[in-house]
C-alpha atoms as a PDB file:
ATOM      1  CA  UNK A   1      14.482  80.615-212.689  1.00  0.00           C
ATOM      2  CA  UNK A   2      11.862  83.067-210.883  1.00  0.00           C
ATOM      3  CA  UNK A   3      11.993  83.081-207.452  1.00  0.00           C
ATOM      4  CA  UNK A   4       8.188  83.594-207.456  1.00  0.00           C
ATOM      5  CA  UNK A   5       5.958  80.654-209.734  1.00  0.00           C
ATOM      6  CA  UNK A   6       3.425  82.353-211.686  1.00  0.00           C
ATOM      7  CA  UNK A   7       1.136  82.059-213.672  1.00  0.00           C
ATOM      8  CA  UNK A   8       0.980  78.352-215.480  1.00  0.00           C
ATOM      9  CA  UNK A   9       3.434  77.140-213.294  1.00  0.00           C
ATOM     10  CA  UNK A  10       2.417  78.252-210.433  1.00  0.00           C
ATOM     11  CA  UNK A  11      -0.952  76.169-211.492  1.00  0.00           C
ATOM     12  CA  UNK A  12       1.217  73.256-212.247  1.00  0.00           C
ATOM     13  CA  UNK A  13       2.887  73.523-208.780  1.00  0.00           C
ATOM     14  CA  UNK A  14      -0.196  73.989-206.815  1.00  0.00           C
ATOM     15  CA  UNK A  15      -1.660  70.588-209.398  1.00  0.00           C
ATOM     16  CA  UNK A  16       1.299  68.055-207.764  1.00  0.00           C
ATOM     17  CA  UNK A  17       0.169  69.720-204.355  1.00  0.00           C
ATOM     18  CA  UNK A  18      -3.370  68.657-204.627  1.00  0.00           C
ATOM     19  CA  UNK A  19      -2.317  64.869-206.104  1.00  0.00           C
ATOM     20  CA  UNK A  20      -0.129  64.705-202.687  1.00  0.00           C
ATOM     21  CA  UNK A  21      -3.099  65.659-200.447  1.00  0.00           C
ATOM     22  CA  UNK A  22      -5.241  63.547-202.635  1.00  0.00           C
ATOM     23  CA  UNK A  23      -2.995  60.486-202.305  1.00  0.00           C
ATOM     24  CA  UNK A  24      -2.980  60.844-198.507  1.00  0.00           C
ATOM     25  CA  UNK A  25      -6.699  60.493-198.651  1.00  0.00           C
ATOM     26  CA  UNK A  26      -6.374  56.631-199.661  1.00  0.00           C
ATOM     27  CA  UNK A  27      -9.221  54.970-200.505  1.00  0.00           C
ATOM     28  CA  UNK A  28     -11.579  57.800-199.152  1.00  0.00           C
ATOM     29  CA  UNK A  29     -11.147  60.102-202.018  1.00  0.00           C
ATOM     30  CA  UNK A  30     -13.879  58.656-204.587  1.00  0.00           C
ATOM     31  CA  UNK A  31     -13.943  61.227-207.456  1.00  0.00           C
ATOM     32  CA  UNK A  32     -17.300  61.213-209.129  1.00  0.00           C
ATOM     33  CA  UNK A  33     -15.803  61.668-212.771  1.00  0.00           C
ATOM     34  CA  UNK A  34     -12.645  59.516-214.032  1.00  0.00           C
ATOM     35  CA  UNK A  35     -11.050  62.642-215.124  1.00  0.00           C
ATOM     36  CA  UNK A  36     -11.134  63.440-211.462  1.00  0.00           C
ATOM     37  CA  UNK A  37      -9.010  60.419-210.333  1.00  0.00           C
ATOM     38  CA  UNK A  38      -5.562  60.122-208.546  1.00  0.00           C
ATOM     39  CA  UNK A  39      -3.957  58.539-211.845  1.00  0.00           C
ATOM     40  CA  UNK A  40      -5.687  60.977-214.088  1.00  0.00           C
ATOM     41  CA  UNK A  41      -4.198  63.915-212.213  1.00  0.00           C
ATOM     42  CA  UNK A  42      -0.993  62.258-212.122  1.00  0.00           C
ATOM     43  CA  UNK A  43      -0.644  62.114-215.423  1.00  0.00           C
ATOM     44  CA  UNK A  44      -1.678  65.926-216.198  1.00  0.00           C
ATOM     45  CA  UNK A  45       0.790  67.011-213.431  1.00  0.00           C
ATOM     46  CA  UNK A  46       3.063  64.969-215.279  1.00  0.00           C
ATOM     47  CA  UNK A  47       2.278  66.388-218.828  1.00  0.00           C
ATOM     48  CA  UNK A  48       2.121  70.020-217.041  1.00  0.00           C
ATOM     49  CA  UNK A  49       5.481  69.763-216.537  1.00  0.00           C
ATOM     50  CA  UNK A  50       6.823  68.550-219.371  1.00  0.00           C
ATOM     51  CA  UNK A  51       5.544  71.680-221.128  1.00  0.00           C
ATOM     52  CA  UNK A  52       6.974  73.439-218.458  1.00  0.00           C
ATOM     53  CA  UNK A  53      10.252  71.698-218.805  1.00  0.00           C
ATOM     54  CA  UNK A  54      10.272  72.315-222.922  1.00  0.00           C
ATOM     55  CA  UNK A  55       9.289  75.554-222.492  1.00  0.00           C
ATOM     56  CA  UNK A  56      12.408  76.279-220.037  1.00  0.00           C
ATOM     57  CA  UNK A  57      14.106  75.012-222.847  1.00  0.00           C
ATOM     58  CA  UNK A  58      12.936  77.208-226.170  1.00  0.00           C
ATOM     59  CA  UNK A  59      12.420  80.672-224.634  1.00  0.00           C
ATOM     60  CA  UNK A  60      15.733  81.859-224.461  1.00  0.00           C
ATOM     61  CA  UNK A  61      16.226  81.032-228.357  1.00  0.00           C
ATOM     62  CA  UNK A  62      12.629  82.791-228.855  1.00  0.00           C
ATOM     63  CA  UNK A  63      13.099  86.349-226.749  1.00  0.00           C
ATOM     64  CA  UNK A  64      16.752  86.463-228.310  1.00  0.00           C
ATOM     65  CA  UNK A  65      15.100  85.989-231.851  1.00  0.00           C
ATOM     66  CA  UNK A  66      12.823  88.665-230.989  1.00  0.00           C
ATOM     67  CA  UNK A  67      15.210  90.722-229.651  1.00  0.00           C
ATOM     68  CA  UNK A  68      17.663  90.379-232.668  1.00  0.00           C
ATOM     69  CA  UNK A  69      14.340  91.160-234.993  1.00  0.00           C
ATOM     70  CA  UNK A  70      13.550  94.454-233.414  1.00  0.00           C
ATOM     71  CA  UNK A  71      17.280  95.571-233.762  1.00  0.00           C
ATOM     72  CA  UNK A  72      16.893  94.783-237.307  1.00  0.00           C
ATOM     73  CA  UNK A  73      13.555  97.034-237.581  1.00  0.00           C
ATOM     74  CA  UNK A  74      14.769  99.654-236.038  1.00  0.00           C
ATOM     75  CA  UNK A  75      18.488 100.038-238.388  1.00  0.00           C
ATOM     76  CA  UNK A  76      16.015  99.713-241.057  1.00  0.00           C
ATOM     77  CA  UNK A  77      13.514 102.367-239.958  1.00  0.00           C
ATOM     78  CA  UNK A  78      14.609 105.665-241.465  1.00  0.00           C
ATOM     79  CA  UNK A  79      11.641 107.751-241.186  1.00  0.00           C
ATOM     80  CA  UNK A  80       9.162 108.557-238.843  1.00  0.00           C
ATOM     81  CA  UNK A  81       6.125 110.173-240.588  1.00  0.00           C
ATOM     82  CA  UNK A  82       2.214 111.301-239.080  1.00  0.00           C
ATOM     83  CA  UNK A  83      -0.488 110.130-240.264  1.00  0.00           C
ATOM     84  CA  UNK A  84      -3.793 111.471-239.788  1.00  0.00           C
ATOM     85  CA  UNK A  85      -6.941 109.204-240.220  1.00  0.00           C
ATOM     86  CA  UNK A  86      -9.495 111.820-239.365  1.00  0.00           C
ATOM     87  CA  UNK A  87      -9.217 111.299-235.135  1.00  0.00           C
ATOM     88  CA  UNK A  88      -8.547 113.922-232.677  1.00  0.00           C
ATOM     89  CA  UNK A  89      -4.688 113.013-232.286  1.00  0.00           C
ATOM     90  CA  UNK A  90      -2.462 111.903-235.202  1.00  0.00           C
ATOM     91  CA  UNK A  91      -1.224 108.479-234.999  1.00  0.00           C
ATOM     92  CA  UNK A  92       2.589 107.847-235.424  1.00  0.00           C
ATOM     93  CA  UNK A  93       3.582 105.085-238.084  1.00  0.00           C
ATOM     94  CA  UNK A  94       7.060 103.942-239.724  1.00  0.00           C
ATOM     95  CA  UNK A  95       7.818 104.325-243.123  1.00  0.00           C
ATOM     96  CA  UNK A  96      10.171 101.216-243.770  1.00  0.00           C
ATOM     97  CA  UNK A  97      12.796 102.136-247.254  1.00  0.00           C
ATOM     98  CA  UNK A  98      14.736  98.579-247.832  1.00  0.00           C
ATOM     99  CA  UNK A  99      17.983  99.032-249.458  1.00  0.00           C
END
């Protein structure tokens, strides 16, 4: 784990914060929507992070999958051609030949 939140959880983090402080308040915090509530919060905080928590859980299979893909792309890359669509500069592409 980061040593540094970022980001979502960083905003997930900072969420439980403000239910703390908001908790302390008692009876003097009166939201003016229901969203707004302690409980309501609660429960988003909660939900935050369980995406957090499945998320922890799934992106070291996805970023070795991608990993693992571009390997594959680039054994199967044999030629690097230009191609010119009428702009100043040519743009590079791949030609991919699958044996």
């Amino acid at each position: 784990m980061a040593n540094k939140e970022s980001g979502y959880a960083k905003n997930a983090a900072n969420l439980k914060d403000l239910v703390i402080r908001l908790k302390t308040l008692g009876d003097d915090y009166n939201p003016p929507k229901p969203k707004l509530s302690v409980e309501a919060l609660e429960i988003l905080s909660k939900n935050a992070d369980d995406a957090t928590r499945a998320l922890s859980l799934v992106l070291p299979v996805y970023s070795k999958a991608v990993d693992e893909q571009e390997l594959i792309l680039r054994k199967i890359c044999n030629k690097k051609i230009g191609v010119h669509n009428g702009a100043a500069a040519p743009t590079e592409t791949y030609m991919f030949v699958f044996k």
